[in-house]
N, C-alpha and C. Protein backbone atom coordinates (compact mmCIF):
# COMPACT_ATOMS: atom_id res chain seq x y z
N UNK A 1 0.84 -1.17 0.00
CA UNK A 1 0.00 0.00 0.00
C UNK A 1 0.90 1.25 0.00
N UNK A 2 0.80 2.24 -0.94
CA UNK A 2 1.47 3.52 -0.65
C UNK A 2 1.14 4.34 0.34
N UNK A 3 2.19 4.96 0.99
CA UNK A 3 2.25 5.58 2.17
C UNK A 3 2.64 7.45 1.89
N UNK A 4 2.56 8.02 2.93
CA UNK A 4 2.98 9.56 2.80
C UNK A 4 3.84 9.74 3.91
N UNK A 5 4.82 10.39 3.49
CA UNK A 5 5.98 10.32 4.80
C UNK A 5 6.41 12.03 5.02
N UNK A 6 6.12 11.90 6.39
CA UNK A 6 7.07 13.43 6.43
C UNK A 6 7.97 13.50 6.98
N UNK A 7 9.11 14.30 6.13
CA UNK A 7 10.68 14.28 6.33
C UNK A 7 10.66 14.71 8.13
N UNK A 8 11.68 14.57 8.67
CA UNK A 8 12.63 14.88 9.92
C UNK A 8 13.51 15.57 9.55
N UNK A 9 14.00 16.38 10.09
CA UNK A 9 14.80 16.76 10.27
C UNK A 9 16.39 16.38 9.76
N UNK A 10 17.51 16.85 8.68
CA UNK A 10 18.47 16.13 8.93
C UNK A 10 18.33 15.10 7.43
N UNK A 11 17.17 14.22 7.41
CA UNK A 11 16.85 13.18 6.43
C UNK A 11 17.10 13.48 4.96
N UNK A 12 17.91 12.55 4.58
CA UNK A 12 18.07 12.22 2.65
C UNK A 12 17.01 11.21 2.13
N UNK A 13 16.59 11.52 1.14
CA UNK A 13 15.77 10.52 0.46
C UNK A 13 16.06 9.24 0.06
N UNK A 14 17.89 8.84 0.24
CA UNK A 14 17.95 7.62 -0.08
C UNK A 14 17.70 6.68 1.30
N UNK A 15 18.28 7.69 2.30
CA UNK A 15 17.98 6.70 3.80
C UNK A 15 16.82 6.55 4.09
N UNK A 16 15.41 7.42 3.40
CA UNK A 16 13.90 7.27 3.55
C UNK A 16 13.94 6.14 2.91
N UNK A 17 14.43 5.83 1.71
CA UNK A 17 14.27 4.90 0.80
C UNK A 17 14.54 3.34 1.30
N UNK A 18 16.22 3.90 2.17
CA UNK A 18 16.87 2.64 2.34
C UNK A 18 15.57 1.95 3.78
N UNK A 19 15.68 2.80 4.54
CA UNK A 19 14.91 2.49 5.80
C UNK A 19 13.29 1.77 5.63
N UNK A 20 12.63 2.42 4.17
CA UNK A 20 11.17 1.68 4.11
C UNK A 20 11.36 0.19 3.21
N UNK A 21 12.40 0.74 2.14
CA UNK A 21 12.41 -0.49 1.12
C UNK A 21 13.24 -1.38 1.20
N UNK A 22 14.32 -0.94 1.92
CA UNK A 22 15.19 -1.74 2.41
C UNK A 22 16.75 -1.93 1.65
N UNK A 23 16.01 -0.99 0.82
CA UNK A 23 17.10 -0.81 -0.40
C UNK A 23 17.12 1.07 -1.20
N UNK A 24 18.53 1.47 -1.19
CA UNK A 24 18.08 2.65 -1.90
C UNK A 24 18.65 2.34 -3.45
N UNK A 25 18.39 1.13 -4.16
CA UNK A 25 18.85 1.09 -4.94
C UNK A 25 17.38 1.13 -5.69
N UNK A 26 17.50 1.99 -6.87
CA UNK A 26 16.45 1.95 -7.98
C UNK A 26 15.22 2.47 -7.11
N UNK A 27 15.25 2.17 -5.71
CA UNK A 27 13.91 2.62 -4.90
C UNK A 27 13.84 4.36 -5.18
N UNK A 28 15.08 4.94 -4.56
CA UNK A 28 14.89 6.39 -4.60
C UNK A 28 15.10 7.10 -6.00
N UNK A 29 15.33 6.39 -7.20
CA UNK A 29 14.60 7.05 -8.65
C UNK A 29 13.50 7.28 -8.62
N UNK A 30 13.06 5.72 -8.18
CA UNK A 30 11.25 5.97 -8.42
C UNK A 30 10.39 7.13 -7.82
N UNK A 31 11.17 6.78 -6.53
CA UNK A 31 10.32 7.64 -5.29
C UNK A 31 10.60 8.97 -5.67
N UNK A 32 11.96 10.29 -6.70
CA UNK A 32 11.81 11.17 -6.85
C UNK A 32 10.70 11.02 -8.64
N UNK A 33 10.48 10.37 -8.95
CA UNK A 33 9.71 10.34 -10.45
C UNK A 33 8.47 10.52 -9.87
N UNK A 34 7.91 10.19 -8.55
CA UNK A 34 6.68 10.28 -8.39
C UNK A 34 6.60 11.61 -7.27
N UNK A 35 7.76 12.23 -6.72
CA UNK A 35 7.84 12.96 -6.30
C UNK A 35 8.51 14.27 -7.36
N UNK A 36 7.93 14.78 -8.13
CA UNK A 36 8.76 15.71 -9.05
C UNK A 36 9.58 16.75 -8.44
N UNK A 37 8.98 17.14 -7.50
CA UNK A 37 9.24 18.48 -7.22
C UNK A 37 9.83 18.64 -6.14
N UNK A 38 10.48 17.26 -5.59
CA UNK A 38 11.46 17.00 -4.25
C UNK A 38 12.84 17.08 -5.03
N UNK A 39 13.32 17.09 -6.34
CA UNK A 39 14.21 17.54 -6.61
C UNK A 39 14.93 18.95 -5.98
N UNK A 40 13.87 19.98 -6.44
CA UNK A 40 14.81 21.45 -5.97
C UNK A 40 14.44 21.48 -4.47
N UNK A 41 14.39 20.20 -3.67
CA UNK A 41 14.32 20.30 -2.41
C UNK A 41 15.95 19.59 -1.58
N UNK A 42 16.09 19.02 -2.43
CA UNK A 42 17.37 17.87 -2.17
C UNK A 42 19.14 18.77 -2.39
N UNK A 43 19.83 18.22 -1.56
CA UNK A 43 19.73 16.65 -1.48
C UNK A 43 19.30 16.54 0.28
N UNK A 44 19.29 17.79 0.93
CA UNK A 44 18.46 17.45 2.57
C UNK A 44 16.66 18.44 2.35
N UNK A 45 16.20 17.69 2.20
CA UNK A 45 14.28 18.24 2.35
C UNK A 45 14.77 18.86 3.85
N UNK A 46 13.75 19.83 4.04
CA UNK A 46 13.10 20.63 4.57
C UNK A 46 12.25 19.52 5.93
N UNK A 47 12.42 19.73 7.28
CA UNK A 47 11.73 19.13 7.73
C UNK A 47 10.33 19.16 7.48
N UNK A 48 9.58 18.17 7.68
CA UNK A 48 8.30 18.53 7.48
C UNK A 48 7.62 18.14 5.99
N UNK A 49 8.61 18.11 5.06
CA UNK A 49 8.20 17.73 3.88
C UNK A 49 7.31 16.35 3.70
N UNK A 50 6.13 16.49 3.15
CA UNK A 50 5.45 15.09 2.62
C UNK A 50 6.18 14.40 1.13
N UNK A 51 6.55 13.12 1.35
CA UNK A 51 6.51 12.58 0.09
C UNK A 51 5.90 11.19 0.13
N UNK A 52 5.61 11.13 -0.73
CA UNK A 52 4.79 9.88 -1.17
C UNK A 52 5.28 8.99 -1.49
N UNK A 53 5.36 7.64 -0.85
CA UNK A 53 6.44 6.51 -1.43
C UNK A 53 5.30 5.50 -2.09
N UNK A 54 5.56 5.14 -3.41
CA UNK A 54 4.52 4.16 -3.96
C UNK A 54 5.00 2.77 -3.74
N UNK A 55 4.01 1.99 -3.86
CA UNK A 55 4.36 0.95 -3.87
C UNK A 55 5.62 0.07 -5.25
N UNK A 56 6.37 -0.44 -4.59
CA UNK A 56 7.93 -1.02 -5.22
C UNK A 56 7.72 -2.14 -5.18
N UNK A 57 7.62 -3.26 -5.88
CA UNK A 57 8.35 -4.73 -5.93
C UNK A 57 9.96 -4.81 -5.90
N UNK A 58 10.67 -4.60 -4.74
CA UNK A 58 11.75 -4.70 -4.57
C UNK A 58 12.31 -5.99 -4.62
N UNK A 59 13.59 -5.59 -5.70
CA UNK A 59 14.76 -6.70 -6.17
C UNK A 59 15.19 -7.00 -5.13
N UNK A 60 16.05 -8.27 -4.58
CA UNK A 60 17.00 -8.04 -3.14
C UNK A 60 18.30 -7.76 -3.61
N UNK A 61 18.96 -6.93 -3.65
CA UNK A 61 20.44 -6.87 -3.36
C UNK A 61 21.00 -8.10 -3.51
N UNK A 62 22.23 -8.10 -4.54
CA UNK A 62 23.15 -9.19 -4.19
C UNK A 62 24.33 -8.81 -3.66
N UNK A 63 24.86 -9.62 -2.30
CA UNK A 63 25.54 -9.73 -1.38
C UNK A 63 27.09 -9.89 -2.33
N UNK A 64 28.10 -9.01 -1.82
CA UNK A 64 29.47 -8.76 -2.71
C UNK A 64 30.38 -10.43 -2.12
N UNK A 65 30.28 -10.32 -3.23
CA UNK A 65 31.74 -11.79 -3.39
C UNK A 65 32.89 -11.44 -2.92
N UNK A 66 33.22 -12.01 -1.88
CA UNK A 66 34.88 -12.26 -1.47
C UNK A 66 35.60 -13.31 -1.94
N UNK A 67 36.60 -12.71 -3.06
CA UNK A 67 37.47 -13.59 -3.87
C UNK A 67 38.39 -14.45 -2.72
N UNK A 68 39.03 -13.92 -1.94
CA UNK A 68 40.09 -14.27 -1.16
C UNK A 68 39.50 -14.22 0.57
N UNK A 69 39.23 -15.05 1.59
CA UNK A 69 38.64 -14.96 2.33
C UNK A 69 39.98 -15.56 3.82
């Protein structure tokens, strides 16, 4: 279900990203495409700011290979 989030204080959109989706990878494109106008807000929003996180089918991350262990 999509949610509406308001920024804190301090907060980047990828750690909103990383913290709901679990990932800020590909998450926080989306989340500024549906947020247009959090661009000339970035890269720290304004406390207080609403943005709207839509719903993501999130990829999982693949975990980095250690050649030599």
């Amino acid at each position: 279900m999509p949610s509406l989030y308001r920024t804190q204080q301090g907060e980047m959109i990828d750690e909103i990203c990383w913290r709901h989706y679990g990932t800020s990878v590909g998450t926080t494109e989306i989340v500024f495409e549906y947020n247009r106008d959090l661009a000339e807000k970035c890269p720290v929003p304004v406390a207080g700011t609403l943005i709207f996180l839509p719903v993501i089918d999130v990829v999982p991350q693949r975990h980095a290979t250690r050649l030599w262990e």
